[in-house]
N, C-alpha and C. Protein backbone atom coordinates (compact mmCIF):
# COMPACT_ATOMS: atom_id res chain seq x y z
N UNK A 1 -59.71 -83.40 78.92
CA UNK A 1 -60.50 -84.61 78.75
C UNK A 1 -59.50 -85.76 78.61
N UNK A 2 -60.00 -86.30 79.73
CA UNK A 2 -58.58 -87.63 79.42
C UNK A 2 -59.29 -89.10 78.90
N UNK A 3 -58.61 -90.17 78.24
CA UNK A 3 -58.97 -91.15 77.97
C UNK A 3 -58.78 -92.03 78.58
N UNK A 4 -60.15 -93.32 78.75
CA UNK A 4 -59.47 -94.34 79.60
C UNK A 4 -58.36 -95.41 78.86
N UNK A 5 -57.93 -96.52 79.25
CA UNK A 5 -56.85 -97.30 78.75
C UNK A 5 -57.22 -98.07 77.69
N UNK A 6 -58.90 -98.29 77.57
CA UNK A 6 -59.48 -99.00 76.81
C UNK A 6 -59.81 -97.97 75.72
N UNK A 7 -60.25 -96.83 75.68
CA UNK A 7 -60.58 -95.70 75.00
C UNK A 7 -58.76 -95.36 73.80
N UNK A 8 -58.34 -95.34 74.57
CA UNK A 8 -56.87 -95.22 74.01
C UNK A 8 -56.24 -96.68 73.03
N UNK A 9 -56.99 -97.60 73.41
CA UNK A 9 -56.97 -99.07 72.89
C UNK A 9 -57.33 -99.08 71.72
N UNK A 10 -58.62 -98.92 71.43
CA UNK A 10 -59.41 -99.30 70.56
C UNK A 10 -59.63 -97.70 69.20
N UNK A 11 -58.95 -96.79 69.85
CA UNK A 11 -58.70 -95.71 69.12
C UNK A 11 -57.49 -95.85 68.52
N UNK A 12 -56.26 -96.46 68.65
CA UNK A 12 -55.13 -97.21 67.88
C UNK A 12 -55.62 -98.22 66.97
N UNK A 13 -56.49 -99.05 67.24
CA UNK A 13 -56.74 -100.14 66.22
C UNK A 13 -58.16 -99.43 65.30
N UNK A 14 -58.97 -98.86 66.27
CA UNK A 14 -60.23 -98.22 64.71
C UNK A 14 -59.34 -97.24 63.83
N UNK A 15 -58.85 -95.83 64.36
CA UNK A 15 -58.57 -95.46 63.51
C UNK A 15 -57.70 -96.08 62.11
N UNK A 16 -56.59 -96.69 62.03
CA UNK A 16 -55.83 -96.95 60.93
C UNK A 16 -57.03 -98.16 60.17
N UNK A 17 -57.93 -98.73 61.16
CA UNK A 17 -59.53 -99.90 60.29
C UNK A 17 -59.72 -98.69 59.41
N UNK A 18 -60.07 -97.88 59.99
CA UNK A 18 -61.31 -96.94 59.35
C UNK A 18 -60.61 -95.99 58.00
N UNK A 19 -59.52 -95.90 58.06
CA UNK A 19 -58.80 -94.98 57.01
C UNK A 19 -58.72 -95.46 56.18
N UNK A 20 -58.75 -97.09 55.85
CA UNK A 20 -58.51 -98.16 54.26
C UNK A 20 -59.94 -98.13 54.02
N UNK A 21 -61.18 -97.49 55.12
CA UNK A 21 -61.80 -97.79 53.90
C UNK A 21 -62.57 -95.83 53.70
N UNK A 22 -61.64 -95.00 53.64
CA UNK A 22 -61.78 -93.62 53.22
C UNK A 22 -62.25 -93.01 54.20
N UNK A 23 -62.78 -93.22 55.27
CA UNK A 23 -63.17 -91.88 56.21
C UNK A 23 -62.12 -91.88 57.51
N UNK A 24 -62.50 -91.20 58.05
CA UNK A 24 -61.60 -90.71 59.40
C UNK A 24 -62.39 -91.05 60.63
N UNK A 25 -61.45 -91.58 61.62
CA UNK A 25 -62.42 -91.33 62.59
C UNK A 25 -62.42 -90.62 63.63
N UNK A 26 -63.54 -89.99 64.40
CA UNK A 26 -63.76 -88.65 64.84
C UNK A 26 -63.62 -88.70 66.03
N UNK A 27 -63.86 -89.70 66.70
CA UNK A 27 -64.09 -90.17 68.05
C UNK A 27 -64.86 -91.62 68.42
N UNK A 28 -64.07 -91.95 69.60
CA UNK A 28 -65.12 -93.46 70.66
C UNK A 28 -65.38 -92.93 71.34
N UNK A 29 -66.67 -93.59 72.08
CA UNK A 29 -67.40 -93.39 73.47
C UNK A 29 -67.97 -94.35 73.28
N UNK A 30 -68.35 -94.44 74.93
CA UNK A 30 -68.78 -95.48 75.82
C UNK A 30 -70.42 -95.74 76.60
N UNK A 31 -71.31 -96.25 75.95
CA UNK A 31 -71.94 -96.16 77.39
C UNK A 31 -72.21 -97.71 77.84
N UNK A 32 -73.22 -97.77 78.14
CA UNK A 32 -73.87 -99.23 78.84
C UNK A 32 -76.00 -99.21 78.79
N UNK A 33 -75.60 -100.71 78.34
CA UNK A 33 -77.09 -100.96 77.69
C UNK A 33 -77.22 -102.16 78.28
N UNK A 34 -78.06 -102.38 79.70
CA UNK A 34 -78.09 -103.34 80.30
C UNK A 34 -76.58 -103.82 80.95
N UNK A 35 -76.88 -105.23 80.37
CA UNK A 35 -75.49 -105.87 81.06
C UNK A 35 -74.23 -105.41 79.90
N UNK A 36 -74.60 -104.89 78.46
CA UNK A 36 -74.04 -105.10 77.83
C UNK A 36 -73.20 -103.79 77.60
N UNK A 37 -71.95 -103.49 77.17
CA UNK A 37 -70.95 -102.06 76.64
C UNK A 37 -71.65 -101.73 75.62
N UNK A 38 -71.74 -100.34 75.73
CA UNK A 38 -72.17 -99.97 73.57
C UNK A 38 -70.93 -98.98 73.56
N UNK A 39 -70.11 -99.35 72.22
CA UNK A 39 -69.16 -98.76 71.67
C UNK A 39 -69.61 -97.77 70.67
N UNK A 40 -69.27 -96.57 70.62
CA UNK A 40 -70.03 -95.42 69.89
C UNK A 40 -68.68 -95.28 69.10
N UNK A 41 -68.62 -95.39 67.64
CA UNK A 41 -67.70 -95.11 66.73
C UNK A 41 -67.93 -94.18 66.04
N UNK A 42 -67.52 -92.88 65.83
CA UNK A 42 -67.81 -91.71 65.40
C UNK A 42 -66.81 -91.65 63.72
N UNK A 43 -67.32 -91.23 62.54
CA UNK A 43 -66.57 -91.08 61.51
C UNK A 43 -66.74 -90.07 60.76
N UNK A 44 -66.38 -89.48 60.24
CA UNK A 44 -66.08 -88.56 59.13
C UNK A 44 -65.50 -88.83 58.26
N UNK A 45 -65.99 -87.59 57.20
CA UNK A 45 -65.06 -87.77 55.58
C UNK A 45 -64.32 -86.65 55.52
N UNK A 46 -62.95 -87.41 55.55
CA UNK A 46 -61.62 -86.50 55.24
C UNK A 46 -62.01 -85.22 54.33
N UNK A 47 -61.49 -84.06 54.26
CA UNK A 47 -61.38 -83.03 53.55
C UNK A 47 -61.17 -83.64 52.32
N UNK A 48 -62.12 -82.97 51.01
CA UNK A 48 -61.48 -83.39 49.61
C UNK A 48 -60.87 -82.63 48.66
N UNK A 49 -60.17 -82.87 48.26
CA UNK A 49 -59.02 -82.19 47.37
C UNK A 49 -60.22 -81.30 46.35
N UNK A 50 -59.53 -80.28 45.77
CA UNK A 50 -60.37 -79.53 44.42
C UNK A 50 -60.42 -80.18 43.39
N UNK A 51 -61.41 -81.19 43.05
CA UNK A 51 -61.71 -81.90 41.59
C UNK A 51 -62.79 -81.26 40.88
N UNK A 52 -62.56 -82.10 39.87
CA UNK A 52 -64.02 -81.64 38.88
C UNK A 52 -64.31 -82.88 37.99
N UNK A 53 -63.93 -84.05 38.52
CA UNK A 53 -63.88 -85.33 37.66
C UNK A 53 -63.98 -85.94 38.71
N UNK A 54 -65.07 -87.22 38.63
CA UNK A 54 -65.56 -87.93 39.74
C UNK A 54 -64.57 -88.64 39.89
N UNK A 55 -64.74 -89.15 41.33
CA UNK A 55 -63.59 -89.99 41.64
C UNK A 55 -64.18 -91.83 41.85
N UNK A 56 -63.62 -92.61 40.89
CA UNK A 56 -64.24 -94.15 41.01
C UNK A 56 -63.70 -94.62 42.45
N UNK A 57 -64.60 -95.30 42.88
CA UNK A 57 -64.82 -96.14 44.41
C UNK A 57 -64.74 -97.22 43.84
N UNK A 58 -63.89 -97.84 44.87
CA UNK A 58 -62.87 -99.24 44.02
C UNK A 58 -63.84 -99.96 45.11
N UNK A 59 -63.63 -101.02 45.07
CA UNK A 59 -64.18 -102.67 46.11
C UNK A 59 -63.23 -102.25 47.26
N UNK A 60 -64.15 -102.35 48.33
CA UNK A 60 -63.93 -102.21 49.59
C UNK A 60 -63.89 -100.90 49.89
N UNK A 61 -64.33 -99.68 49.19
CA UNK A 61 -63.93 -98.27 49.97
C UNK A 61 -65.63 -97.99 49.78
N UNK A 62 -65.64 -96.90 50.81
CA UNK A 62 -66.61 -96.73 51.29
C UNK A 62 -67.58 -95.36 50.53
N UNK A 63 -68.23 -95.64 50.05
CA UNK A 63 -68.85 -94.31 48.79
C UNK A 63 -69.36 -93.62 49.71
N UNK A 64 -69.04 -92.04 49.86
CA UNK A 64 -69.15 -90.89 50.82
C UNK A 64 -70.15 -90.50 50.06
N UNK A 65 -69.63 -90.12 49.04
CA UNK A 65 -71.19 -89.14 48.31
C UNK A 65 -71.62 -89.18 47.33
N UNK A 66 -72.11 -90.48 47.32
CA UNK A 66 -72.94 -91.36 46.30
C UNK A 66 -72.77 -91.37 44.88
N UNK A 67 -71.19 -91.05 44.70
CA UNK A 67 -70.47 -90.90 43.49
C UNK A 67 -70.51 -89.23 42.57
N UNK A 68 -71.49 -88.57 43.62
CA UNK A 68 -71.53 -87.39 42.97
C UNK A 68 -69.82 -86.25 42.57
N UNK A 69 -69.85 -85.44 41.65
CA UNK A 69 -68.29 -85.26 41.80
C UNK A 69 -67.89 -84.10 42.75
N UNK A 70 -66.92 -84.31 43.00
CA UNK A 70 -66.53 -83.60 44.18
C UNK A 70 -66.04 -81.92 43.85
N UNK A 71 -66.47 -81.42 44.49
CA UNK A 71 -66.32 -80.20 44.13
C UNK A 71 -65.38 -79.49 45.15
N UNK A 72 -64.45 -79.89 46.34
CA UNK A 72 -63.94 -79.14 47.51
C UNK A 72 -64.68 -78.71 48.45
N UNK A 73 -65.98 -79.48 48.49
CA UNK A 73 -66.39 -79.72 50.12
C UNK A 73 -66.84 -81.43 50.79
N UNK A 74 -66.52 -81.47 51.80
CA UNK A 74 -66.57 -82.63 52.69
C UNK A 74 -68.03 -83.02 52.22
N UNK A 75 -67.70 -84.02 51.82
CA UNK A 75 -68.96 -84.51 51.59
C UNK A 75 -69.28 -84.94 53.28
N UNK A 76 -71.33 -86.00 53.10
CA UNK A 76 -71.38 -86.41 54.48
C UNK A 76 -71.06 -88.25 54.08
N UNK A 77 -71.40 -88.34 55.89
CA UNK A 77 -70.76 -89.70 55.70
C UNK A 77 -72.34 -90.15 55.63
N UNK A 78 -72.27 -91.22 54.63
CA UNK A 78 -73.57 -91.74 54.21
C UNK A 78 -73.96 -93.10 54.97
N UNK A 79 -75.25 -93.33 55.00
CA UNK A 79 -76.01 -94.58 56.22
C UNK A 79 -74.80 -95.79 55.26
N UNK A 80 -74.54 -95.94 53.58
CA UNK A 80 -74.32 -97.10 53.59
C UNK A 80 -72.26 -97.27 53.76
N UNK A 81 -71.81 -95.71 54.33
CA UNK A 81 -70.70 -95.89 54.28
C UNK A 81 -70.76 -96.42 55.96
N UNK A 82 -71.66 -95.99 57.18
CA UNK A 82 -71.53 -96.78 58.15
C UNK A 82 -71.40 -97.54 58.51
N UNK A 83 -72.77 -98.42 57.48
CA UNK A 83 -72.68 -99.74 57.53
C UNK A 83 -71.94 -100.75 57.30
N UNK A 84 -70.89 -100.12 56.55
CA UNK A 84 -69.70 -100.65 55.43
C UNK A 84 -68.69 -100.62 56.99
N UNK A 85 -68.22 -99.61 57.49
CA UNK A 85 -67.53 -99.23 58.82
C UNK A 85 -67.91 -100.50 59.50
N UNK A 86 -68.59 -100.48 60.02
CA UNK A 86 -69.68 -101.22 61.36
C UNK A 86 -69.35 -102.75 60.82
N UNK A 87 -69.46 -103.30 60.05
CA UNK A 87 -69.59 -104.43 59.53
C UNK A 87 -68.10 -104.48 59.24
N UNK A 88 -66.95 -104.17 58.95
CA UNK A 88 -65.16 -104.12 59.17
C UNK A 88 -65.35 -104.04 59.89
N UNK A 89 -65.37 -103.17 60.93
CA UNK A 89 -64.47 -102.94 62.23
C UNK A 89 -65.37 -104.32 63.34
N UNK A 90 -66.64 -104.65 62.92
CA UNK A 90 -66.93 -105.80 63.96
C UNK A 90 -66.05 -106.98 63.36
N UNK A 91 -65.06 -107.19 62.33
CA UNK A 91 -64.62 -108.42 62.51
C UNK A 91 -63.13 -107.71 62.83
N UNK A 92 -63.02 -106.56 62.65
CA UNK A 92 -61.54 -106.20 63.55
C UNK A 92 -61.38 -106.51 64.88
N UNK A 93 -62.81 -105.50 65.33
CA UNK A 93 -62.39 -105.66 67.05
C UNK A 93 -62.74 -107.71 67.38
N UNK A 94 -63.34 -107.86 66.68
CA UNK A 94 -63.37 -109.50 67.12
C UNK A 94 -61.93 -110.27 66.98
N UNK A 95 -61.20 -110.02 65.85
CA UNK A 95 -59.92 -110.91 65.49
C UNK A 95 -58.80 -110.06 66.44
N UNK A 96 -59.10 -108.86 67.30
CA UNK A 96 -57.74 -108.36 67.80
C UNK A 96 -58.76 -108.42 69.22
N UNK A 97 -60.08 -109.14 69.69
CA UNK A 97 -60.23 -109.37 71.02
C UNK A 97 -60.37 -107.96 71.62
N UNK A 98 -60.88 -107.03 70.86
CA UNK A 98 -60.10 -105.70 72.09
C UNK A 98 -60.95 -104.85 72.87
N UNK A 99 -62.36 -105.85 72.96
CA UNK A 99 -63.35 -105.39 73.80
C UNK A 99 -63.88 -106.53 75.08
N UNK A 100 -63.57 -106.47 75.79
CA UNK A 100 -64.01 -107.50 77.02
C UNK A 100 -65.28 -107.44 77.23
N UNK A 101 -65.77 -108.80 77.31
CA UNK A 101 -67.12 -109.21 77.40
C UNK A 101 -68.08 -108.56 76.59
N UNK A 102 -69.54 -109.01 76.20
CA UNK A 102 -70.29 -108.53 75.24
C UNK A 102 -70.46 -107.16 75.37
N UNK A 103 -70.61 -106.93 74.12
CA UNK A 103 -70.42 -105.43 73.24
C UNK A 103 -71.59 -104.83 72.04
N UNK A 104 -71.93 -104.16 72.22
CA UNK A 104 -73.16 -103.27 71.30
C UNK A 104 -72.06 -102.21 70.16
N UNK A 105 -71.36 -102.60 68.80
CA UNK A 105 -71.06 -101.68 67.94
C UNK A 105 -72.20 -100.47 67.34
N UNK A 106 -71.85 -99.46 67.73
CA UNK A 106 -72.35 -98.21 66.70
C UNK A 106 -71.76 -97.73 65.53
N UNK A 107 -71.66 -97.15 64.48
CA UNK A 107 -70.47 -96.38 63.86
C UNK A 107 -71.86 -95.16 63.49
N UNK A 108 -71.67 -94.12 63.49
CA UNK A 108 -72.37 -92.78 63.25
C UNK A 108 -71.40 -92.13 62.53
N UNK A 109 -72.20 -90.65 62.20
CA UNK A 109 -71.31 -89.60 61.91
C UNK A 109 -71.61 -88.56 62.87
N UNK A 110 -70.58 -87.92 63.66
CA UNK A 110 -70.55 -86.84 64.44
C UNK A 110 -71.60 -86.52 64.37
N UNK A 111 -72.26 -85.82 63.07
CA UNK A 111 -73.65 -84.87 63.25
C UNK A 111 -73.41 -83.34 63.50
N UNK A 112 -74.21 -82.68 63.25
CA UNK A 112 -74.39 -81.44 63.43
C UNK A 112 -73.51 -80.70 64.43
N UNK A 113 -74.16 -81.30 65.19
CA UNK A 113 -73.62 -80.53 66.53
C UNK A 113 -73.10 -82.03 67.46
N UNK A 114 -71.54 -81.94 66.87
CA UNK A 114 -70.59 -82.95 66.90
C UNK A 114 -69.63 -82.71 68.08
N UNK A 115 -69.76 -83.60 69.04
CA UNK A 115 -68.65 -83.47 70.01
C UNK A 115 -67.43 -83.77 69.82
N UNK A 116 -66.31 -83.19 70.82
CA UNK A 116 -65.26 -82.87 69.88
C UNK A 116 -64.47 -83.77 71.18
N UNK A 117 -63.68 -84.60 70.65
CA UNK A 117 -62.90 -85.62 71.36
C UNK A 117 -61.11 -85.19 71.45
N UNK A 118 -61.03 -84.29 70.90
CA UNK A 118 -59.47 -83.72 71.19
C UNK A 118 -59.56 -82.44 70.57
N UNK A 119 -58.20 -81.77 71.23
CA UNK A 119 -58.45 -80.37 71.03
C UNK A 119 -58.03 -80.08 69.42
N UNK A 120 -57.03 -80.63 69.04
CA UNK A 120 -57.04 -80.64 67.33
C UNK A 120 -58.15 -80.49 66.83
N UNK A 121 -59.43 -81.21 66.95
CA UNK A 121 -60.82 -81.11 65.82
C UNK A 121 -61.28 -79.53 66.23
N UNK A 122 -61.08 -79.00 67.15
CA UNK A 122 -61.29 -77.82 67.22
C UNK A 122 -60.73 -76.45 66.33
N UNK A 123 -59.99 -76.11 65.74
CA UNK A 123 -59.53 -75.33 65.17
C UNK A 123 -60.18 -74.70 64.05
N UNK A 124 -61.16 -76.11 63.15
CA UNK A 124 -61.63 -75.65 61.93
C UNK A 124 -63.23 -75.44 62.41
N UNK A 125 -63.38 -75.19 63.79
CA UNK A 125 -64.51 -74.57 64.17
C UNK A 125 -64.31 -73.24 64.76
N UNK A 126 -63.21 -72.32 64.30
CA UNK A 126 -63.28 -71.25 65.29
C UNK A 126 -64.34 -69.96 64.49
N UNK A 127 -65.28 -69.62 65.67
CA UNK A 127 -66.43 -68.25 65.43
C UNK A 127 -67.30 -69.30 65.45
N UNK A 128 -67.67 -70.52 65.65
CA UNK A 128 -68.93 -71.01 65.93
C UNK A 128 -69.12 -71.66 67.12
N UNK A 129 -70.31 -71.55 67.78
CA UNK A 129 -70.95 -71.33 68.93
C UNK A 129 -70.52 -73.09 70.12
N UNK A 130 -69.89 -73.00 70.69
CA UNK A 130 -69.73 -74.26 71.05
C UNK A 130 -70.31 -74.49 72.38
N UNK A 131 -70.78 -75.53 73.57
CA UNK A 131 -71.29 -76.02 74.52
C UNK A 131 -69.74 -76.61 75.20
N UNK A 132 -69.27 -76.40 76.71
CA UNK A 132 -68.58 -76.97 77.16
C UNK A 132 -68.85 -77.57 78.39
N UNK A 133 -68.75 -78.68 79.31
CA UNK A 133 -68.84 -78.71 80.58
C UNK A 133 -67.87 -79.31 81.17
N UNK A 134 -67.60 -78.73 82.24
CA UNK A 134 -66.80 -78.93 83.06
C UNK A 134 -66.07 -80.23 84.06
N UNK A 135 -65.14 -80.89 84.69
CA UNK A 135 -65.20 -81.66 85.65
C UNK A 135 -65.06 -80.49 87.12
N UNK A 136 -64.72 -79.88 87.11
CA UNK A 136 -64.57 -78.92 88.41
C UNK A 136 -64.72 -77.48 87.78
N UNK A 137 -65.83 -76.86 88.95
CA UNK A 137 -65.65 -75.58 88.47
C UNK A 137 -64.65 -74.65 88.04
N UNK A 138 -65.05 -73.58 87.47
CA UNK A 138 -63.51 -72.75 87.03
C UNK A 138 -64.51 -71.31 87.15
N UNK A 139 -64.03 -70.74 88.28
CA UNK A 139 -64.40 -69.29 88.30
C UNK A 139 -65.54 -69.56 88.52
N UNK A 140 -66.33 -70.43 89.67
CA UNK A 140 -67.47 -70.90 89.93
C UNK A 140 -68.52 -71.48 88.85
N UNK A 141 -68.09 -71.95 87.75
CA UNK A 141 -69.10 -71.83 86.59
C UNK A 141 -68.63 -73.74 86.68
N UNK A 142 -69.07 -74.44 85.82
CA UNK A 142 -68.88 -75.84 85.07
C UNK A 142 -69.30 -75.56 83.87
N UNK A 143 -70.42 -74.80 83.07
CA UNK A 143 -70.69 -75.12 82.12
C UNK A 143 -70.53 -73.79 81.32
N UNK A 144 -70.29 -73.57 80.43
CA UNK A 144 -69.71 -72.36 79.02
C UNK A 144 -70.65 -72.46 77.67
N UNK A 145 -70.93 -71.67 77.56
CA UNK A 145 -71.84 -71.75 76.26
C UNK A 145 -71.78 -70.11 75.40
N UNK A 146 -70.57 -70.39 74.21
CA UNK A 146 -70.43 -68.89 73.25
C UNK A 146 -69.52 -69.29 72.41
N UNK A 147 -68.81 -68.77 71.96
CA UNK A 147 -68.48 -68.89 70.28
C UNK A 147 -66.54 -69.12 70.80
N UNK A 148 -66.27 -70.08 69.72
CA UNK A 148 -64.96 -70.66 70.37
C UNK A 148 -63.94 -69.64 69.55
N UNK A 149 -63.21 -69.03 70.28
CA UNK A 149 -62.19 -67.79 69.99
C UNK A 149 -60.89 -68.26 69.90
N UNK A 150 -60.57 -69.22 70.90
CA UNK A 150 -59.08 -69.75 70.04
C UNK A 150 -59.24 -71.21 70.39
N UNK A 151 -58.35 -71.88 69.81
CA UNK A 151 -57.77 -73.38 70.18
C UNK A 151 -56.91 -73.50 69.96
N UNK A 152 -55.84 -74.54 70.92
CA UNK A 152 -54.62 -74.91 70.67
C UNK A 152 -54.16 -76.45 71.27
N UNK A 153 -53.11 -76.85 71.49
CA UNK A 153 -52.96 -78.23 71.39
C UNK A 153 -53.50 -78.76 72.90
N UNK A 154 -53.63 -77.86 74.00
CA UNK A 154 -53.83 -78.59 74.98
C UNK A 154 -54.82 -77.33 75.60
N UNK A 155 -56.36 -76.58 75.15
CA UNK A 155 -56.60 -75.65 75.84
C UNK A 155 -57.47 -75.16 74.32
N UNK A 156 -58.79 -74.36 75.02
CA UNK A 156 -59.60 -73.90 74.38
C UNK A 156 -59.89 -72.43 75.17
N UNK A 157 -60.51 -71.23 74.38
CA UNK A 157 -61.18 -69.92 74.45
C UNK A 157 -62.69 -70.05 74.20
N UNK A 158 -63.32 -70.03 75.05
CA UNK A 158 -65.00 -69.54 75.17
C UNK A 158 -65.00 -68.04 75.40
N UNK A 159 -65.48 -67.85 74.23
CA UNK A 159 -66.29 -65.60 74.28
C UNK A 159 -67.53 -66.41 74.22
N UNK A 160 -68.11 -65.95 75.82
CA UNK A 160 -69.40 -65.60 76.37
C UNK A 160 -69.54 -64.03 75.80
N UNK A 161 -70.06 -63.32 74.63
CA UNK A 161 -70.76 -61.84 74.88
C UNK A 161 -69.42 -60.79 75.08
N UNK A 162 -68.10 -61.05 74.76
CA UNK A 162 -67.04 -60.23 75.41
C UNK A 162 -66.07 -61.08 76.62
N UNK A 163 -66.86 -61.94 77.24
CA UNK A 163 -66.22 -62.66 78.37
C UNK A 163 -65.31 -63.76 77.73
N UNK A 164 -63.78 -63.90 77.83
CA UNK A 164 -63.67 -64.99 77.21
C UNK A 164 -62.71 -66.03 78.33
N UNK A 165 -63.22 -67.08 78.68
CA UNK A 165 -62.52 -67.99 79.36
C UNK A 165 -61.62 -69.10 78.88
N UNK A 166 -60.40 -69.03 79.49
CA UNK A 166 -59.35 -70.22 78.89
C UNK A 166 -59.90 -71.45 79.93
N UNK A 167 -59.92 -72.71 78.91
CA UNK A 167 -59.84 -73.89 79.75
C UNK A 167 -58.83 -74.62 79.41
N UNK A 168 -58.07 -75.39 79.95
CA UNK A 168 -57.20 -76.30 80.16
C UNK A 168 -57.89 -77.82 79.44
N UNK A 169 -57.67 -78.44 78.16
CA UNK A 169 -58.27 -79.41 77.54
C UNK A 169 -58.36 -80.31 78.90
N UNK A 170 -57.94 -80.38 79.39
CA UNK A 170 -58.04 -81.78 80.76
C UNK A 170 -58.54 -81.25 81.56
N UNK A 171 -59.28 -80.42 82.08
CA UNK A 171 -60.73 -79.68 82.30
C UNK A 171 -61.58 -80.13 82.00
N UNK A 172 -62.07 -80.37 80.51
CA UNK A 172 -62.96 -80.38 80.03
C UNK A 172 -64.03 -81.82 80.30
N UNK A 173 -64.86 -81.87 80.52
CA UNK A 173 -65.88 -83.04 80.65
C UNK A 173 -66.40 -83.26 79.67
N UNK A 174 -66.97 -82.63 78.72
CA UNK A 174 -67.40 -82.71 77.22
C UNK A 174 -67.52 -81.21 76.36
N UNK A 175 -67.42 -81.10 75.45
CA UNK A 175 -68.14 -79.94 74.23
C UNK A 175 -68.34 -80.80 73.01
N UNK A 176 -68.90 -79.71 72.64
CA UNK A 176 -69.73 -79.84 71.57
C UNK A 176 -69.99 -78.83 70.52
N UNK A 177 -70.45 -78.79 69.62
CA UNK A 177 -70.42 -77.41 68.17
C UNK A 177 -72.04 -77.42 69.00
N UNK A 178 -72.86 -76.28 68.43
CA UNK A 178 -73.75 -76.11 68.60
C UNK A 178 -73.97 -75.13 67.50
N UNK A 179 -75.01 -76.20 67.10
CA UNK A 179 -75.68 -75.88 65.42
C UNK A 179 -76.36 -74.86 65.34
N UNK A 180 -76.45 -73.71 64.88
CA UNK A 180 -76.70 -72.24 64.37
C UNK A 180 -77.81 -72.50 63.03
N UNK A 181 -78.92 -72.68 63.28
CA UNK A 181 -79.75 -72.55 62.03
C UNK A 181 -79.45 -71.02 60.89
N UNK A 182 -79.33 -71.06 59.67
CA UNK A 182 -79.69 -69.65 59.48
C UNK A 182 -80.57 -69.25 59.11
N UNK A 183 -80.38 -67.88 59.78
CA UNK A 183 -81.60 -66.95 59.60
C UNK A 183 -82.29 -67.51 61.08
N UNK A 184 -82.25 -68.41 61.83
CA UNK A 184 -83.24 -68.32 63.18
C UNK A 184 -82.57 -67.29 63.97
N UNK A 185 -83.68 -66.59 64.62
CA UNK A 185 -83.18 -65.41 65.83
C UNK A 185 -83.04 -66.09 66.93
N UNK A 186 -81.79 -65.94 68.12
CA UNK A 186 -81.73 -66.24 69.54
C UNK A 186 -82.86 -66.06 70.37
């Protein structure tokens, strides 16, 4: 999956926005809404250390989980830590210019079944069920759908059922996690 020049742009200047005010960010994308760009800003909350004593949210950081105390799991990213995102980063990308012509800001959180924008975010998903598609077939197929068996810096493992296919990360056209209810049957 390669990035365009603008994608690579604006992923230098959000990420280090987005880290002063506590989350990470996960991924950009692109689409188009009329005449206008919509910038899709994807964020997450960093892994949290093992506490047992809440942690105070100073002015300007972004409250992940509504001050509850942290116990050593990721909290989620909350509607008012987006908004907090969305509202910085629109006077970032405005004072560093780094979107040409009018622009639609998003900031989300990945979600459930979170697409994965480099092969790094992959690792702390391995044994769960992922969606891949293709830019050119591979072994007549484009699209992969089974449980991700390895990852590494440039290249992913799909086990289809026993079948497992290597792709080449710059292959890839998109994936995605694909959310496993429990207890629902296939």
């Amino acid at each position: 999956m390669t990035k365009t020049p603008l994608a690579e742009r604006l992923t230098g200047i959000i990420g280090p926005a987005v880290s002063t005010l506590g989350v990470e960010l996960w991924g950009v994308e692109f689409a188009s809404a009329g005449s206008r760009m919509v910038v899709r800003v994807y964020i997450d909350a960093p892994a949290v250390a093992e506490s047992t004593e809440s942690t105070r949210v100073g002015e300007g950081e972004a409250e992940l989980d509504g001050g509850a105390q942290r116990t050593g799991v990721i909290p989620g990213v909350t509607i008012a830590a987006c908004a907090q995102v969305s509202r910085h980063l629109g006077a970032v990308l405005e004072a560093e210019d780094a979107v040409p012509g009018a622009y639609v800001l998003e900031v989300s959180s990945p979600g459930l079944e979170r697409r994965f924008f480099s092969p790094g975010q992959l690792e702390a998903y391995l044994g769960r069920t992922v969606d891949v598609r293709l830019h050119q077939p591979q072994d007549s197929r484009r699209h992969l759908r089974g449980i991700l068996a390895e990852a590494g810096p440039d290249f992913l493992v799909v086990d289809e059922v026993g079948v497992r296919t290597r792709v080449a990360w710059e292959h890839v056209k998109t994936a995605h996690l694909v959310h496993e209810f429990p207890g629902a049957s296939a």
